[in-house]
Protein backbone atom coordinates (compact mmCIF):
# COMPACT_ATOMS: atom_id res chain seq x y z
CA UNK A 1 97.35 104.78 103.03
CA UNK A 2 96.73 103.84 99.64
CA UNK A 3 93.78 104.04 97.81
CA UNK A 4 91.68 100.63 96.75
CA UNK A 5 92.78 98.46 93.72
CA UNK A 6 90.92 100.83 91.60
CA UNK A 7 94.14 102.15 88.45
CA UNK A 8 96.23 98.67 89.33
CA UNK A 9 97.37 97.76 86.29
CA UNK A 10 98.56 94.06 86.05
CA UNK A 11 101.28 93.11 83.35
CA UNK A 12 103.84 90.55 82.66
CA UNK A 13 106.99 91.01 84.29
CA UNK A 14 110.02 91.41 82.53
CA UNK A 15 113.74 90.78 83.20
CA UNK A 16 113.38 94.81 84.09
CA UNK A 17 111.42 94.34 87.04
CA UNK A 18 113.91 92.66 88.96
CA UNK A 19 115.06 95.08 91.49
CA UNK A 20 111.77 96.00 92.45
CA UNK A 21 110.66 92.32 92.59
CA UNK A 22 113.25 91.80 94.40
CA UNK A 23 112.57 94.68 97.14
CA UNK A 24 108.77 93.64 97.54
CA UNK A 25 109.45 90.20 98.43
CA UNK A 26 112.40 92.06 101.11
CA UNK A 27 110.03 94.20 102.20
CA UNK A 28 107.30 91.94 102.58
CA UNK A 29 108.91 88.97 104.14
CA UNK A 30 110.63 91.97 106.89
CA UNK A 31 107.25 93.36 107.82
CA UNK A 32 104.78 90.51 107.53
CA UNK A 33 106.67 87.14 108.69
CA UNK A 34 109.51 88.98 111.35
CA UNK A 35 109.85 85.67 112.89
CA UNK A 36 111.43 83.75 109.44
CA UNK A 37 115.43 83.74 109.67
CA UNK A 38 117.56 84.91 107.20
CA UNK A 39 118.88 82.45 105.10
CA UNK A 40 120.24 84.67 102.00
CA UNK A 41 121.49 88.08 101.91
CA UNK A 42 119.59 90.62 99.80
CA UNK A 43 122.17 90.62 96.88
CA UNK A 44 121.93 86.51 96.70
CA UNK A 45 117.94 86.92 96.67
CA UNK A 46 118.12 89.65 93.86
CA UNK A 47 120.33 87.28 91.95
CA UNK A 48 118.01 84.37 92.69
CA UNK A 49 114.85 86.56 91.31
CA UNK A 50 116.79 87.79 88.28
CA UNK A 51 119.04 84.68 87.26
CA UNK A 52 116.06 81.90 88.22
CA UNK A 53 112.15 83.21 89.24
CA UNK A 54 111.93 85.50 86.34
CA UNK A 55 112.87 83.86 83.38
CA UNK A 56 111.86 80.47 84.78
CA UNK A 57 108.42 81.14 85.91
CA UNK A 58 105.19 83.40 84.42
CA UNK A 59 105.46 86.43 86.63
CA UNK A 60 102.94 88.98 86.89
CA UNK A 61 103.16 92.75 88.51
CA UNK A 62 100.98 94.69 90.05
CA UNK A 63 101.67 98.51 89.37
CA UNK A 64 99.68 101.64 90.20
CA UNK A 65 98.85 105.02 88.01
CA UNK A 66 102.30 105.88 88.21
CA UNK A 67 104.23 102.43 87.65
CA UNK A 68 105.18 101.93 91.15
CA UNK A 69 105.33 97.82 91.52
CA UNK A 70 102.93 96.73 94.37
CA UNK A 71 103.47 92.72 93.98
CA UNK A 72 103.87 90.17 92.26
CA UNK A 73 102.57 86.59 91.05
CA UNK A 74 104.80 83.59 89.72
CA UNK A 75 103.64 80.77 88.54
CA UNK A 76 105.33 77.46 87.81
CA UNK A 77 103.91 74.60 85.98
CA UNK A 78 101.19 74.08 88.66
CA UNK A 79 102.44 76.07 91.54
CA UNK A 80 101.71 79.74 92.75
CA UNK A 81 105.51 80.16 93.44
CA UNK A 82 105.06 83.29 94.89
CA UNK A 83 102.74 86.16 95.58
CA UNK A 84 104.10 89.06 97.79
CA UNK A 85 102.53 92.51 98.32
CA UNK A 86 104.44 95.70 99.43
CA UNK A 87 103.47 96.03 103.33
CA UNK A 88 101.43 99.12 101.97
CA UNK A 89 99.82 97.66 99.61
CA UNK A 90 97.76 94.67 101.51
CA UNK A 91 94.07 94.69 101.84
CA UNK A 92 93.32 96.43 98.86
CA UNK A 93 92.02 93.71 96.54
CA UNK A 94 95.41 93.38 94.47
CA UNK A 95 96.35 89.97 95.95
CA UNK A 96 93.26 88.68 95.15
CA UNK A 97 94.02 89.68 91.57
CA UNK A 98 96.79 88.95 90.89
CA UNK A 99 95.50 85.47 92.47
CA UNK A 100 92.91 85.54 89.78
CA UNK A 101 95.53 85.94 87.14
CA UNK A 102 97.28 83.56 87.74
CA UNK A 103 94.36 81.01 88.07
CA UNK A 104 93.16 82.19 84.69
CA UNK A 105 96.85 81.12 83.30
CA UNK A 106 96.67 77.60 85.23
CA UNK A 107 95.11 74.50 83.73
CA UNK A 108 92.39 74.57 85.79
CA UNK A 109 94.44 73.66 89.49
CA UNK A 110 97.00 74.80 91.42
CA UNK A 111 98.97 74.08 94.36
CA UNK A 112 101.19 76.21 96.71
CA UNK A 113 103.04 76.45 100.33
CA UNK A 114 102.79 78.72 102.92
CA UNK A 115 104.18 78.95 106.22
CA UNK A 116 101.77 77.54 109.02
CA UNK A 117 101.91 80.91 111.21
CA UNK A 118 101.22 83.09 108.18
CA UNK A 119 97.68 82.93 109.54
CA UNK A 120 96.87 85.59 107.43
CA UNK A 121 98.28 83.86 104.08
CA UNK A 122 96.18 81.05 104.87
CA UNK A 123 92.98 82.84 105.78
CA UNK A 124 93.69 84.70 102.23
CA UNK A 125 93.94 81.66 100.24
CA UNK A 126 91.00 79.46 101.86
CA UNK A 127 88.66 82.33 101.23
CA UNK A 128 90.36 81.75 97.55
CA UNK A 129 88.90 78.41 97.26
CA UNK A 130 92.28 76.64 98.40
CA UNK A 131 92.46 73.62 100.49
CA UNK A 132 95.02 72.12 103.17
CA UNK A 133 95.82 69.50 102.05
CA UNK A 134 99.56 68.70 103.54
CA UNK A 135 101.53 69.62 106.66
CA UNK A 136 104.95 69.72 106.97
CA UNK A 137 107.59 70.21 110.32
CA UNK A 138 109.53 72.47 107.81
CA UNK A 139 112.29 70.28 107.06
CA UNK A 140 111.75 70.85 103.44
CA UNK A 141 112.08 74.56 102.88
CA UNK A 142 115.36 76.31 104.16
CA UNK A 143 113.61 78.43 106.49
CA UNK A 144 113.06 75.29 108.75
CA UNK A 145 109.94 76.88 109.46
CA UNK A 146 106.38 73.98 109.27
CA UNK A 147 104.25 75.17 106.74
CA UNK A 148 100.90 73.91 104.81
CA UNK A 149 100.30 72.54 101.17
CA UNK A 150 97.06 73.91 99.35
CA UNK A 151 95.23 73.01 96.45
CA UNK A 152 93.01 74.69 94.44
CA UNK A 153 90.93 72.95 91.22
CA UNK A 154 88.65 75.14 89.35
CA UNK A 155 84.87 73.88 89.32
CA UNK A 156 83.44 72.07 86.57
């Protein structure tokens, strides 16, 4: 087990990063949502995060001590994009900032989907301060899976 979020560093990813951006969000989606299908190999994803996510949104990494990348962050104009953790890596506190840095980069709201049975995804971002505010059947992401639209606005 790792230790806590204590010696995360967080930094702005950089074209670099790719293969290991690319194996968190793998890794992740294999251990934590089992039931999604595969609608991309792993070489079409890796050219997806390389060619399209990271030069066309604001990425951040999470990396410990030694420079081993433990998630990452994208945002896009007002949507979290993304935010994946390696399975190892959950419930330590990096989420949540990473989360944070990505607020702090907003202007002042965001918005984001997850996938309705990612009951843990959604726990994680209403204790953020996010709030359902759509539900779809899934007929607009490829997974064909029904997920939920939050919101987030920072207070006043």
């Amino acid at each position: 087990m790792l230790e806590p979020s204590a010696g995360i560093r967080l930094r702005a990813a950089t074209s670099e990063d790719a293969e290991a951006v690319t194996r968190v969000f793998l890794d992740s989606r294999a251990a934590v949502l089992p039931y999604l299908p595969r609608v991309h190999s792993d070489e079409d994803t890796r050219a997806w995060i390389t060619h399209v996510l990271l030069p066309g949104s604001r990425t951040w990494v999470a990396e410990d001590g030694a420079g081993e990348l433990l998630g990452f962050a994208s945002l896009d104009g007002d949507e979290l994009d993304q935010l994946y953790l390696r399975p190892d890596a959950l419930r330590r506190g990096i989420g949540t900032r990473l989360l944070d840095r990505v607020k702090a980069a907003s202007r002042g709201e965001l918005s984001l989907y997850t996938f309705r049975r990612n009951a843990a995804a959604c726990a994680f971002y209403e204790r953020h301060g996010f709030v359902a505010v759509a539900y779809d059947d899934g007929s607009r992401n490829e997974e064909r899976e029904p997920d939920v639209q939050y919101r987030w606005t920072a207070a006043a």
